[in-house]
PDB file of N, CA and C in Angstrom:
ATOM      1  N   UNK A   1     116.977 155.300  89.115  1.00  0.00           N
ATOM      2  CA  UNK A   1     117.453 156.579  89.628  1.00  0.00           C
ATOM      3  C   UNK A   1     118.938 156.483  89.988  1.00  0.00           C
ATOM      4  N   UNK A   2     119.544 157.635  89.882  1.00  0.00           N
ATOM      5  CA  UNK A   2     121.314 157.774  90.273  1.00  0.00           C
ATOM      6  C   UNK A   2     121.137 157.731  91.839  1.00  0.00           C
ATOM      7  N   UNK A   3     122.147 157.795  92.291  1.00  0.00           N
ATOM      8  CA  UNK A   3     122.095 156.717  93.986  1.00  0.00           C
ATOM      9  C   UNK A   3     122.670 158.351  94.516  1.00  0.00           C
ATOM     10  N   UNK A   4     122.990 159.162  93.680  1.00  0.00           N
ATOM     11  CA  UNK A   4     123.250 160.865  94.182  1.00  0.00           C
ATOM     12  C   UNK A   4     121.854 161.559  94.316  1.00  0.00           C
ATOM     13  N   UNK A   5     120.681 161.136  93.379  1.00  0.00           N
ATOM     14  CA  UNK A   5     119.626 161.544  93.564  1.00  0.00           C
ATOM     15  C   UNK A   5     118.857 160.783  94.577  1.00  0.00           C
ATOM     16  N   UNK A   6     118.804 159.863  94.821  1.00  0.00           N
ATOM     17  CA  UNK A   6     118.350 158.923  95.919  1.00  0.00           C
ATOM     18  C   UNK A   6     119.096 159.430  96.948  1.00  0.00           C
ATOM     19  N   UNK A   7     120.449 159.847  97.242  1.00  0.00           N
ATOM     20  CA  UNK A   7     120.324 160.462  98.523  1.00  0.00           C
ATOM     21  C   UNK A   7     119.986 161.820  98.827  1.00  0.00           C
ATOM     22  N   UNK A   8     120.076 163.025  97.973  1.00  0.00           N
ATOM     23  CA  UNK A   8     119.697 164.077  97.859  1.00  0.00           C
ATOM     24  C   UNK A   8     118.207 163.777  98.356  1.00  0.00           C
ATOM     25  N   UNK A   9     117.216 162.998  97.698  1.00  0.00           N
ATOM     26  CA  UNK A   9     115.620 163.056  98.511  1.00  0.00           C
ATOM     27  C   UNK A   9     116.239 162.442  99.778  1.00  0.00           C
ATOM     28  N   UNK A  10     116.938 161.525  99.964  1.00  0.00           N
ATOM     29  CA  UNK A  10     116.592 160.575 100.906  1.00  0.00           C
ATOM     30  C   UNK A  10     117.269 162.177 102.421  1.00  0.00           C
ATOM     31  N   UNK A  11     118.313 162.915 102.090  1.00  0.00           N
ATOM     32  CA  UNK A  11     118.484 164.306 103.217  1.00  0.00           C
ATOM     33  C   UNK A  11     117.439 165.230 103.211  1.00  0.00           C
ATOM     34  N   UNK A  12     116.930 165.507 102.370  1.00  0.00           N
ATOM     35  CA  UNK A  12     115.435 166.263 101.600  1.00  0.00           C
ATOM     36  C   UNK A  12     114.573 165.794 103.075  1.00  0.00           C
ATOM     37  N   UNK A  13     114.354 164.677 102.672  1.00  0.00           N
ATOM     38  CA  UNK A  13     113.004 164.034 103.838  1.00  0.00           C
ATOM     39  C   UNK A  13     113.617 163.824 104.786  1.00  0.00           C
ATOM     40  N   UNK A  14     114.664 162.950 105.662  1.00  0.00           N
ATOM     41  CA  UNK A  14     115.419 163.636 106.348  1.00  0.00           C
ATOM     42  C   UNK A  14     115.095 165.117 107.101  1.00  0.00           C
ATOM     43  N   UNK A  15     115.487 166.094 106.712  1.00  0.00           N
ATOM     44  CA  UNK A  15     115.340 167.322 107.361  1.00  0.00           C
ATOM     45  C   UNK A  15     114.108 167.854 107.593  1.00  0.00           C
ATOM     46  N   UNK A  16     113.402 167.344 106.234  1.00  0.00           N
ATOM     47  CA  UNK A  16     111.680 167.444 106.802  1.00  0.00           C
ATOM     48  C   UNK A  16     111.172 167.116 107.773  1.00  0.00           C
ATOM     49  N   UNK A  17     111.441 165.879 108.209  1.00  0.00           N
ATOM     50  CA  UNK A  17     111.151 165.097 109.095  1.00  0.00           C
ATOM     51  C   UNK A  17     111.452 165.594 110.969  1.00  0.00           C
ATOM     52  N   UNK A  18     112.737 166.099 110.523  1.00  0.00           N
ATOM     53  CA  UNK A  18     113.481 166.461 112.226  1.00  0.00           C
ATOM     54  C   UNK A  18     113.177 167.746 111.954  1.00  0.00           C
ATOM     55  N   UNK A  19     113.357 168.793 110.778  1.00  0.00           N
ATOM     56  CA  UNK A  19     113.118 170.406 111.410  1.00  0.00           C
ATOM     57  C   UNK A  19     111.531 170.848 111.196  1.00  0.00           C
ATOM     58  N   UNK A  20     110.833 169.420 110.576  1.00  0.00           N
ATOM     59  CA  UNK A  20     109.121 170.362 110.719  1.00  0.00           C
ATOM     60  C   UNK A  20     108.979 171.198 109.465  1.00  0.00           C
ATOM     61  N   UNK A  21     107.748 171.128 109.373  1.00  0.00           N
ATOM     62  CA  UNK A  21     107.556 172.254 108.214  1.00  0.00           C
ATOM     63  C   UNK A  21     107.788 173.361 108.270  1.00  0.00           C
ATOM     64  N   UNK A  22     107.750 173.767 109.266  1.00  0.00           N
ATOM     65  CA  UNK A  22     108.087 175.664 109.646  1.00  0.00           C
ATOM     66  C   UNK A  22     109.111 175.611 110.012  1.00  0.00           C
ATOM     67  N   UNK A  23     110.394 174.985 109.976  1.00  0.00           N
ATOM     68  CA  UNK A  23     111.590 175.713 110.105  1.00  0.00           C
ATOM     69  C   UNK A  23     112.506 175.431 108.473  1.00  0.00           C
ATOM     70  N   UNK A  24     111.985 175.188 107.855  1.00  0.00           N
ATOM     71  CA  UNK A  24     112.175 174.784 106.771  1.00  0.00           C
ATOM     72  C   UNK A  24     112.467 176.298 105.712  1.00  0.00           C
ATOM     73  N   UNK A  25     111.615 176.684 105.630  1.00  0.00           N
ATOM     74  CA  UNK A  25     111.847 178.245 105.166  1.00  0.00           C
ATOM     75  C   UNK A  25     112.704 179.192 105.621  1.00  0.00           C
ATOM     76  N   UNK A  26     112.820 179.100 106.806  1.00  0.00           N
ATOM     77  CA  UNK A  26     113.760 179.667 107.892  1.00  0.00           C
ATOM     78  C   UNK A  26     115.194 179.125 107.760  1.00  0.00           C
ATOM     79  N   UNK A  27     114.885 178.083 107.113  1.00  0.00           N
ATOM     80  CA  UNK A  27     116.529 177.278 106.790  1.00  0.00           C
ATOM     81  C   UNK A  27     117.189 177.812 105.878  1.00  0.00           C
ATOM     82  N   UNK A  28     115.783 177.679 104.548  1.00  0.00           N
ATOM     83  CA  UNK A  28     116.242 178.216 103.233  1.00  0.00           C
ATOM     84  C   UNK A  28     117.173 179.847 103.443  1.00  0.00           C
ATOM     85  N   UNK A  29     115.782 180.656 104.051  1.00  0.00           N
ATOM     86  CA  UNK A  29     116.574 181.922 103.924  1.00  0.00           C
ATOM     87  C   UNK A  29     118.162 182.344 104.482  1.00  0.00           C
ATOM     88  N   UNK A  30     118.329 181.488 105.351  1.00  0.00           N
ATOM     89  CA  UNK A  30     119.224 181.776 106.131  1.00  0.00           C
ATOM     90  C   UNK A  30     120.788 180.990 105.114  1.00  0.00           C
ATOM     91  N   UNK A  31     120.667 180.121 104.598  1.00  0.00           N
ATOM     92  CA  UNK A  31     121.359 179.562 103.182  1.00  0.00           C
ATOM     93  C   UNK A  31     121.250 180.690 102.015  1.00  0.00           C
ATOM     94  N   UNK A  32     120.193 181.159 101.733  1.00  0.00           N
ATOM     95  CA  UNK A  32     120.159 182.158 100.416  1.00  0.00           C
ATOM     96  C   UNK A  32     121.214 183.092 100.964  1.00  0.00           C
ATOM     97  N   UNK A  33     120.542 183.928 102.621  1.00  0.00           N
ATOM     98  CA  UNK A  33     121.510 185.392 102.676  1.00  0.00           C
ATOM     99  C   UNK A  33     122.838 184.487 103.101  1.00  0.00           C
ATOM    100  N   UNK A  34     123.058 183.372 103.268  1.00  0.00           N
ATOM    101  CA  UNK A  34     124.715 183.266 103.402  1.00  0.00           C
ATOM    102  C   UNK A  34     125.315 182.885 102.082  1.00  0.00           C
ATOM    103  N   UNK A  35     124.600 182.314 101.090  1.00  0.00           N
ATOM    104  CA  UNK A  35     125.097 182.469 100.005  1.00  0.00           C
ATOM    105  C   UNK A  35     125.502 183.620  99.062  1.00  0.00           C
ATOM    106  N   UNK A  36     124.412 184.354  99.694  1.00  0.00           N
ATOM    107  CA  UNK A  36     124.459 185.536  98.884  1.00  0.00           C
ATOM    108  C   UNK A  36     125.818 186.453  99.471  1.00  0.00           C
ATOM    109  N   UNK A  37     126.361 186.743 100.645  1.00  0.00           N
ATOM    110  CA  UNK A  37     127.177 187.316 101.569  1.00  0.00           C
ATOM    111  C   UNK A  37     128.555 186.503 100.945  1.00  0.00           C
ATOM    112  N   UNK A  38     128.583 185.698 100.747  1.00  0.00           N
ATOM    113  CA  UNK A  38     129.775 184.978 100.228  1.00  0.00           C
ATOM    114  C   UNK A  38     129.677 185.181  98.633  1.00  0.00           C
ATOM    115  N   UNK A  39     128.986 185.302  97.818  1.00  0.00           N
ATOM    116  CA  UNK A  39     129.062 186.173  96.195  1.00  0.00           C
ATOM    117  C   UNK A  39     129.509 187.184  96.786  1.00  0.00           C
ATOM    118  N   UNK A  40     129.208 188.235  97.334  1.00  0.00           N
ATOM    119  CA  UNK A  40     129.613 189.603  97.285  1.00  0.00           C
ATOM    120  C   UNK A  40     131.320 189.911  97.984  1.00  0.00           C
ATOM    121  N   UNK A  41     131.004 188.781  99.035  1.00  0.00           N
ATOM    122  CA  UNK A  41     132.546 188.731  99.643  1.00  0.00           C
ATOM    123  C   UNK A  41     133.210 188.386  98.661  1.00  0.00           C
ATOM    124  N   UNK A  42     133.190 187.533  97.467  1.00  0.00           N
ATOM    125  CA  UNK A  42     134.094 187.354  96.524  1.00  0.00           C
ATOM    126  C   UNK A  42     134.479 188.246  95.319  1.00  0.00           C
ATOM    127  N   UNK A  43     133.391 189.135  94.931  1.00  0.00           N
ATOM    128  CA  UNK A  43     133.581 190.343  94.571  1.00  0.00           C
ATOM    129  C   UNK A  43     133.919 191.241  94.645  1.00  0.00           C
ATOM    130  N   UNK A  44     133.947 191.648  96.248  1.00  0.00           N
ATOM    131  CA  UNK A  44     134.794 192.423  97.144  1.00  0.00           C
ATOM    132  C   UNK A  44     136.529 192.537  96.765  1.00  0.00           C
ATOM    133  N   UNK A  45     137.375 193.307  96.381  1.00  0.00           N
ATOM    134  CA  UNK A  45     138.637 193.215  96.480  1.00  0.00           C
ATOM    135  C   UNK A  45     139.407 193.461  97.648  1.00  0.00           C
ATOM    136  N   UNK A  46     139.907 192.275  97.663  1.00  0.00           N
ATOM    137  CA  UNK A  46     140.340 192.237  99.334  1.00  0.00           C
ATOM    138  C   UNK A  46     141.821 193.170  99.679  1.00  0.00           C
ATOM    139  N   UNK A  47     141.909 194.110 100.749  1.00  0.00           N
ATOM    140  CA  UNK A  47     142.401 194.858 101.246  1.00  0.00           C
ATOM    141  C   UNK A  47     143.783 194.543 101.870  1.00  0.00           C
ATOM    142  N   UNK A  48     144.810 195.264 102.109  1.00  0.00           N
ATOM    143  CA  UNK A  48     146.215 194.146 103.862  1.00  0.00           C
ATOM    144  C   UNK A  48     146.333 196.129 104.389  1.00  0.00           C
ATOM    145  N   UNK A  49     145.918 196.334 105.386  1.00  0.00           N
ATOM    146  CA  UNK A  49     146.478 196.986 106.123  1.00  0.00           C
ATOM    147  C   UNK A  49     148.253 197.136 105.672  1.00  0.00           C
ATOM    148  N   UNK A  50     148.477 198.272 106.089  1.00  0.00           N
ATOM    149  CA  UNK A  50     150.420 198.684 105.129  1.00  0.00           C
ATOM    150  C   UNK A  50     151.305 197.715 106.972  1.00  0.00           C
ATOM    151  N   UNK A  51     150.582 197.824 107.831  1.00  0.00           N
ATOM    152  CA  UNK A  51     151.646 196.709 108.715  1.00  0.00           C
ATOM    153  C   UNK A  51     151.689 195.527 108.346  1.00  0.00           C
ATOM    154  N   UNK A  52     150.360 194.990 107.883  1.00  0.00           N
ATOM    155  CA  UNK A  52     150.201 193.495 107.921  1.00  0.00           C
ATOM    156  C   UNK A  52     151.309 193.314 106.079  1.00  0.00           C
ATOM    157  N   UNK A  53     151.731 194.443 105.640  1.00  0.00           N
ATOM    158  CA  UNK A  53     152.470 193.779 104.418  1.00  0.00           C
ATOM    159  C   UNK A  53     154.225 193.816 104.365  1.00  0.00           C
ATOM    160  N   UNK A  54     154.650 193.931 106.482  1.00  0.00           N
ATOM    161  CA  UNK A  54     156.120 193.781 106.627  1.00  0.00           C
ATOM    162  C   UNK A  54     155.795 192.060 107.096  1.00  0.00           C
ATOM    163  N   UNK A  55     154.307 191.863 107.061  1.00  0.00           N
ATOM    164  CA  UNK A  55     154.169 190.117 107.724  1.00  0.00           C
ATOM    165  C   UNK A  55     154.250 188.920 106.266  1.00  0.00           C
ATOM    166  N   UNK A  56     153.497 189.740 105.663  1.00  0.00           N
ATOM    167  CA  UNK A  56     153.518 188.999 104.148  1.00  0.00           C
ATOM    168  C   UNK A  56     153.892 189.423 102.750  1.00  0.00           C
ATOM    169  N   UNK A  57     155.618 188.598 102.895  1.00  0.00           N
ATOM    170  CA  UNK A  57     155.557 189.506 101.518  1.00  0.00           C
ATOM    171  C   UNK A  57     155.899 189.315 100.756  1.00  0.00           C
ATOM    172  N   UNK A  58     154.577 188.233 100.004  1.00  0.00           N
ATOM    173  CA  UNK A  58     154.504 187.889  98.938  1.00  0.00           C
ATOM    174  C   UNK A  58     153.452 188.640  98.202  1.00  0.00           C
ATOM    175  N   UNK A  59     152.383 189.082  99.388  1.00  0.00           N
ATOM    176  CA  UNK A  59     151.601 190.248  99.153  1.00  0.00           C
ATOM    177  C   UNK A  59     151.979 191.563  99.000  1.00  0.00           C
ATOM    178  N   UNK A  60     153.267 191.895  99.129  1.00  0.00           N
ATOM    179  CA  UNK A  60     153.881 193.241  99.272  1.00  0.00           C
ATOM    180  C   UNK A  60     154.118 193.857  98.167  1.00  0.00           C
ATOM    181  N   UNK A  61     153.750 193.202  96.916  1.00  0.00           N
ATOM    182  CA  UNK A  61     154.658 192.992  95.643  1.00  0.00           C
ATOM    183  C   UNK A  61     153.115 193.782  95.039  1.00  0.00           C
ATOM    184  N   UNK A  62     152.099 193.772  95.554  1.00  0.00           N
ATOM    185  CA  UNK A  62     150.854 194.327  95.037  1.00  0.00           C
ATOM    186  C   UNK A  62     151.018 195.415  95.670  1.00  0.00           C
ATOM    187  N   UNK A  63     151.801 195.833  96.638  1.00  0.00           N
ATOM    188  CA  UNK A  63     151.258 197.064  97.690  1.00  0.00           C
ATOM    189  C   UNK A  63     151.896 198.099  96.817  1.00  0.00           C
ATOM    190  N   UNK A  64     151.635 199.885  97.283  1.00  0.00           N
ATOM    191  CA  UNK A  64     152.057 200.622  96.697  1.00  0.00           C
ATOM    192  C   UNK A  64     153.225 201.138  97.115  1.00  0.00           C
ATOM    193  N   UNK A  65     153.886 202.108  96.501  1.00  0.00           N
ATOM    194  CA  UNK A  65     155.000 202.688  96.751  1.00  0.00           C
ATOM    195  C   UNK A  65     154.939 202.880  98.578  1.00  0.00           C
ATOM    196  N   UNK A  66     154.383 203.791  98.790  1.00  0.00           N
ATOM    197  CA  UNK A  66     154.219 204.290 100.236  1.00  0.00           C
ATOM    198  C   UNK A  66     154.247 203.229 101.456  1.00  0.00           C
ATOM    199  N   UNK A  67     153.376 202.236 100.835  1.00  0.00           N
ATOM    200  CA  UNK A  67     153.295 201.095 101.799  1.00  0.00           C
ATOM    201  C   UNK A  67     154.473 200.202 101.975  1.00  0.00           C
ATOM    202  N   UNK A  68     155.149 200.304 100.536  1.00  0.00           N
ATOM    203  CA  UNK A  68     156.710 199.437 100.573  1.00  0.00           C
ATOM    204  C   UNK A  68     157.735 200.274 101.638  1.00  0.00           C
ATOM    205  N   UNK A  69     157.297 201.463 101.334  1.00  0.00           N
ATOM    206  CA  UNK A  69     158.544 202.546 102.224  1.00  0.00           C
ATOM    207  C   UNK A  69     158.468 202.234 103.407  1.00  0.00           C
ATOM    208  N   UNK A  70     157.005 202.370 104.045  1.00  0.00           N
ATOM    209  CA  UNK A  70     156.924 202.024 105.273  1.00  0.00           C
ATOM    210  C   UNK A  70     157.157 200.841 105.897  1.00  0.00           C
ATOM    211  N   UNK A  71     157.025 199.636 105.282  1.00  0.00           N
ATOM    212  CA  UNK A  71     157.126 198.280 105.749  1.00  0.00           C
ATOM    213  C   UNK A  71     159.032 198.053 105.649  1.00  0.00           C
ATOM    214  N   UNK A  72     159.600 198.722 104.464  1.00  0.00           N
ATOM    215  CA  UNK A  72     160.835 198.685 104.814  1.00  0.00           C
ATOM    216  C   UNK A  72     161.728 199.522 105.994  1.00  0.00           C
ATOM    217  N   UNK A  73     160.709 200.682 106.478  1.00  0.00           N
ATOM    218  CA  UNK A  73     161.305 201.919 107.610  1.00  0.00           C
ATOM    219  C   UNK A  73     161.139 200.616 108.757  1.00  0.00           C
ATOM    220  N   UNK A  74     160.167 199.869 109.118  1.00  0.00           N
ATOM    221  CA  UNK A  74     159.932 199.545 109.887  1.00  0.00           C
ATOM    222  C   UNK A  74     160.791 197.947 110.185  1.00  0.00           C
ATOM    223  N   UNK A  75     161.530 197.957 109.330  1.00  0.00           N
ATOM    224  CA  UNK A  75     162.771 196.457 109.231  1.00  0.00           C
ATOM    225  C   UNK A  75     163.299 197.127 109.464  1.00  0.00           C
ATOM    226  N   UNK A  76     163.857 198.308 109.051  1.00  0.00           N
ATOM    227  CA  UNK A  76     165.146 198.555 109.206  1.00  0.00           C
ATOM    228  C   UNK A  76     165.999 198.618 108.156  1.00  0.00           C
ATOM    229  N   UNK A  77     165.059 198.823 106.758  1.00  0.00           N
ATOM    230  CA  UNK A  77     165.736 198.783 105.521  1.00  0.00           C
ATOM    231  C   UNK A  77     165.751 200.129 104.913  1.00  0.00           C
ATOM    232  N   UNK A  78     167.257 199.999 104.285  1.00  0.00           N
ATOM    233  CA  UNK A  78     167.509 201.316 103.996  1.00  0.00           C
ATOM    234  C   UNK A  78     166.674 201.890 102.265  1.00  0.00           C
ATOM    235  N   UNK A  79     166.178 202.325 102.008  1.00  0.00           N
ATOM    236  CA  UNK A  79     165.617 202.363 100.639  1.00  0.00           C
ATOM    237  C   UNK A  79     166.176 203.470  99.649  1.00  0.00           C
ATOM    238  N   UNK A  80     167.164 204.400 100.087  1.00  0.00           N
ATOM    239  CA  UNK A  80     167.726 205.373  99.167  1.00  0.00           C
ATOM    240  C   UNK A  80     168.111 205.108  98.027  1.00  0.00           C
ATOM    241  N   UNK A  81     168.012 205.169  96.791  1.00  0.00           N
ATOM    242  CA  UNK A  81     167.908 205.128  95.787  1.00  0.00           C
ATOM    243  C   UNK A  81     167.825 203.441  95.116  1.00  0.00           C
ATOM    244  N   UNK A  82     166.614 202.959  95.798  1.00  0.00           N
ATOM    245  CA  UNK A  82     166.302 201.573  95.221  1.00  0.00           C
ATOM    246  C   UNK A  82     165.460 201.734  94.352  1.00  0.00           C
ATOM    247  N   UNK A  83     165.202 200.457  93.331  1.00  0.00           N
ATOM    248  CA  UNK A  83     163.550 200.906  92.871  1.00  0.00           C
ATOM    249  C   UNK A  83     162.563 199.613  93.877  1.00  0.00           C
ATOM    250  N   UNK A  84     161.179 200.218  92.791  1.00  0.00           N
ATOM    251  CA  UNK A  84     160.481 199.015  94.113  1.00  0.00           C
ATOM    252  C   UNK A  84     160.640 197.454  93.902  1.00  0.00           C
ATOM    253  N   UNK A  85     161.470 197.339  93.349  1.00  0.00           N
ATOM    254  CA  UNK A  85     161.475 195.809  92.847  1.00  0.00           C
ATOM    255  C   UNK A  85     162.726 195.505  93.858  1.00  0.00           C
ATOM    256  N   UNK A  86     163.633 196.380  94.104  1.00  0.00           N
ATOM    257  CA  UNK A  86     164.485 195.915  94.979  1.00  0.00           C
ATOM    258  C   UNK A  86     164.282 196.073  96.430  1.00  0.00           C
ATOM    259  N   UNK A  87     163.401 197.256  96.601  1.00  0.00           N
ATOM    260  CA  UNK A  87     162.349 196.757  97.913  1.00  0.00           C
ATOM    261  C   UNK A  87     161.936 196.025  98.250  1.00  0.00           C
ATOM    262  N   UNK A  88     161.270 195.518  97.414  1.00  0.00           N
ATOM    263  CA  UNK A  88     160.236 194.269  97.892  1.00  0.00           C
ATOM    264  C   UNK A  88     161.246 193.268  97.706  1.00  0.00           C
ATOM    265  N   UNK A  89     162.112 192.895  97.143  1.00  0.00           N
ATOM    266  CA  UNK A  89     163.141 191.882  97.164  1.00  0.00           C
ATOM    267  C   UNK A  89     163.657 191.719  98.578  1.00  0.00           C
ATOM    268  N   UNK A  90     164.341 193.244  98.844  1.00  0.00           N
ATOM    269  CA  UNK A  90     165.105 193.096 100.531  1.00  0.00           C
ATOM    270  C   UNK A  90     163.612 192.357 101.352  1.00  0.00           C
ATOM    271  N   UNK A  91     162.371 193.329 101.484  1.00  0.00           N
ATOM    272  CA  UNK A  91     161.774 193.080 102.478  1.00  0.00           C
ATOM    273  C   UNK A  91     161.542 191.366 102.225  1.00  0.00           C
ATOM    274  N   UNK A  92     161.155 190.575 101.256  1.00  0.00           N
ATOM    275  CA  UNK A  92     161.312 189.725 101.253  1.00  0.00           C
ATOM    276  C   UNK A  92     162.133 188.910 102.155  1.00  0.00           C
ATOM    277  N   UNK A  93     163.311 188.781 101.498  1.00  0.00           N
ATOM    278  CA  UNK A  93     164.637 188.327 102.542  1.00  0.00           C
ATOM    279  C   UNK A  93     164.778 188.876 103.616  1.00  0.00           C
ATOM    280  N   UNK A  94     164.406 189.265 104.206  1.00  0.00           N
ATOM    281  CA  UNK A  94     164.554 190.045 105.557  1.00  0.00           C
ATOM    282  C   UNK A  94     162.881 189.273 106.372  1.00  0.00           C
ATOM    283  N   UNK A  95     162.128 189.239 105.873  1.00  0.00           N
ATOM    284  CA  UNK A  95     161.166 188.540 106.767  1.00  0.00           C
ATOM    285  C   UNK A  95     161.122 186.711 106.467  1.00  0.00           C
ATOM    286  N   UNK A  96     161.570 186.470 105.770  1.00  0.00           N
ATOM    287  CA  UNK A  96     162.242 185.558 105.549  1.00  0.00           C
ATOM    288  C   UNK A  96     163.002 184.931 106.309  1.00  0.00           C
ATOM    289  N   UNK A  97     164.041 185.581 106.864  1.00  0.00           N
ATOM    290  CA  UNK A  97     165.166 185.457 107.878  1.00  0.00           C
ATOM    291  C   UNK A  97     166.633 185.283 106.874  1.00  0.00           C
ATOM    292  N   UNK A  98     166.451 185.487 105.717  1.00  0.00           N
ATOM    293  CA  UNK A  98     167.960 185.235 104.863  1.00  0.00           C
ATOM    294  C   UNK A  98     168.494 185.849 104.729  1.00  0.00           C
TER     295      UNK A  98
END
Protein backbone atom coordinates (compact mmCIF):
# COMPACT_ATOMS: atom_id res chain seq x y z
CA UNK A 1 0.00 0.00 0.00
CA UNK A 2 1.12 3.88 -0.68
CA UNK A 3 2.05 5.30 2.88
CA UNK A 4 -0.72 8.34 1.61
CA UNK A 5 -3.25 5.59 1.73
CA UNK A 6 -2.06 4.13 4.96
CA UNK A 7 -2.47 7.38 6.47
CA UNK A 8 -5.73 8.45 4.99
CA UNK A 9 -7.24 4.95 6.87
CA UNK A 10 -4.90 5.34 9.56
CA UNK A 11 -7.14 9.52 10.19
CA UNK A 12 -10.29 7.50 8.88
CA UNK A 13 -10.06 5.27 12.18
CA UNK A 14 -8.63 7.88 14.03
CA UNK A 15 -11.80 10.02 13.96
CA UNK A 16 -13.90 6.98 14.30
CA UNK A 17 -12.50 6.22 17.21
CA UNK A 18 -12.63 9.86 19.17
CA UNK A 19 -15.99 11.24 17.39
CA UNK A 20 -18.13 7.81 17.74
CA UNK A 21 -20.31 6.62 15.26
CA UNK A 22 -22.95 9.25 15.50
CA UNK A 23 -21.07 12.20 15.06
CA UNK A 24 -19.64 11.01 12.08
CA UNK A 25 -22.51 11.90 9.70
CA UNK A 26 -22.88 15.09 11.37
CA UNK A 27 -19.25 15.70 10.34
CA UNK A 28 -19.82 14.66 6.84
CA UNK A 29 -22.75 17.02 6.36
CA UNK A 30 -21.36 19.83 7.81
CA UNK A 31 -18.05 19.36 5.17
CA UNK A 32 -20.57 18.71 2.17
CA UNK A 33 -22.70 22.20 3.03
CA UNK A 34 -19.22 23.93 3.52
CA UNK A 35 -18.01 22.62 0.49
CA UNK A 36 -20.77 23.24 -1.25
CA UNK A 37 -20.98 27.24 0.08
CA UNK A 38 -17.46 27.65 -1.14
CA UNK A 39 -18.44 26.23 -5.05
CA UNK A 40 -21.05 28.76 -5.14
CA UNK A 41 -18.93 31.49 -3.42
CA UNK A 42 -16.61 30.92 -6.30
CA UNK A 43 -19.16 31.30 -8.83
CA UNK A 44 -20.45 34.21 -7.32
CA UNK A 45 -18.87 37.40 -9.10
CA UNK A 46 -17.40 39.29 -6.59
CA UNK A 47 -18.58 42.90 -6.05
CA UNK A 48 -16.12 46.50 -4.35
CA UNK A 49 -18.53 48.93 -3.12
CA UNK A 50 -17.61 52.53 -5.48
CA UNK A 51 -15.66 53.80 -1.89
CA UNK A 52 -13.76 50.78 -1.37
CA UNK A 53 -12.36 51.46 -5.26
CA UNK A 54 -10.54 55.14 -4.10
CA UNK A 55 -8.74 52.17 -1.58
CA UNK A 56 -7.82 49.82 -4.42
CA UNK A 57 -6.83 50.74 -7.50
CA UNK A 58 -5.83 48.18 -9.19
CA UNK A 59 -9.42 47.14 -8.94
CA UNK A 60 -10.61 50.47 -10.23
CA UNK A 61 -9.60 49.66 -13.72
CA UNK A 62 -12.77 47.10 -13.73
CA UNK A 63 -15.06 49.73 -12.13
CA UNK A 64 -17.43 51.77 -14.25
CA UNK A 65 -17.48 55.14 -15.50
CA UNK A 66 -19.59 56.57 -12.52
CA UNK A 67 -17.64 54.81 -9.95
CA UNK A 68 -14.24 56.25 -11.45
CA UNK A 69 -15.93 59.83 -11.24
CA UNK A 70 -16.72 59.39 -7.87
CA UNK A 71 -13.58 57.86 -6.42
CA UNK A 72 -11.73 60.65 -8.31
CA UNK A 73 -14.40 63.63 -6.74
CA UNK A 74 -13.46 62.18 -3.62
CA UNK A 75 -9.26 62.66 -4.05
CA UNK A 76 -9.64 65.57 -5.25
CA UNK A 77 -9.13 64.83 -8.87
CA UNK A 78 -10.06 66.94 -11.43
CA UNK A 79 -11.64 64.77 -14.38
CA UNK A 80 -12.78 67.40 -17.11
CA UNK A 81 -12.13 66.22 -20.22
CA UNK A 82 -10.06 62.98 -19.36
CA UNK A 83 -10.82 59.63 -20.68
CA UNK A 84 -11.12 56.71 -18.25
CA UNK A 85 -7.80 55.45 -18.76
CA UNK A 86 -6.41 58.64 -17.55
CA UNK A 87 -8.60 58.42 -14.54
CA UNK A 88 -7.74 55.51 -13.35
CA UNK A 89 -4.08 56.36 -14.06
CA UNK A 90 -4.31 59.72 -11.75
CA UNK A 91 -6.36 57.77 -9.13
CA UNK A 92 -3.75 55.30 -9.21
CA UNK A 93 -0.86 57.70 -8.43
CA UNK A 94 -2.62 59.57 -6.10
CA UNK A 95 -3.41 56.57 -3.73
CA UNK A 96 -0.24 55.51 -4.28
CA UNK A 97 1.25 58.60 -2.80
CA UNK A 98 3.31 59.62 -6.22
Amino acid sequence: MDPLQLAIIGIVIVVFVVMGPKKIPELARALGMARKEFSEGMKAEPTMPAAASTMAPTMASSGTLDELMTAARKLGISTEGKTKEQIQDEIVRKTAGT
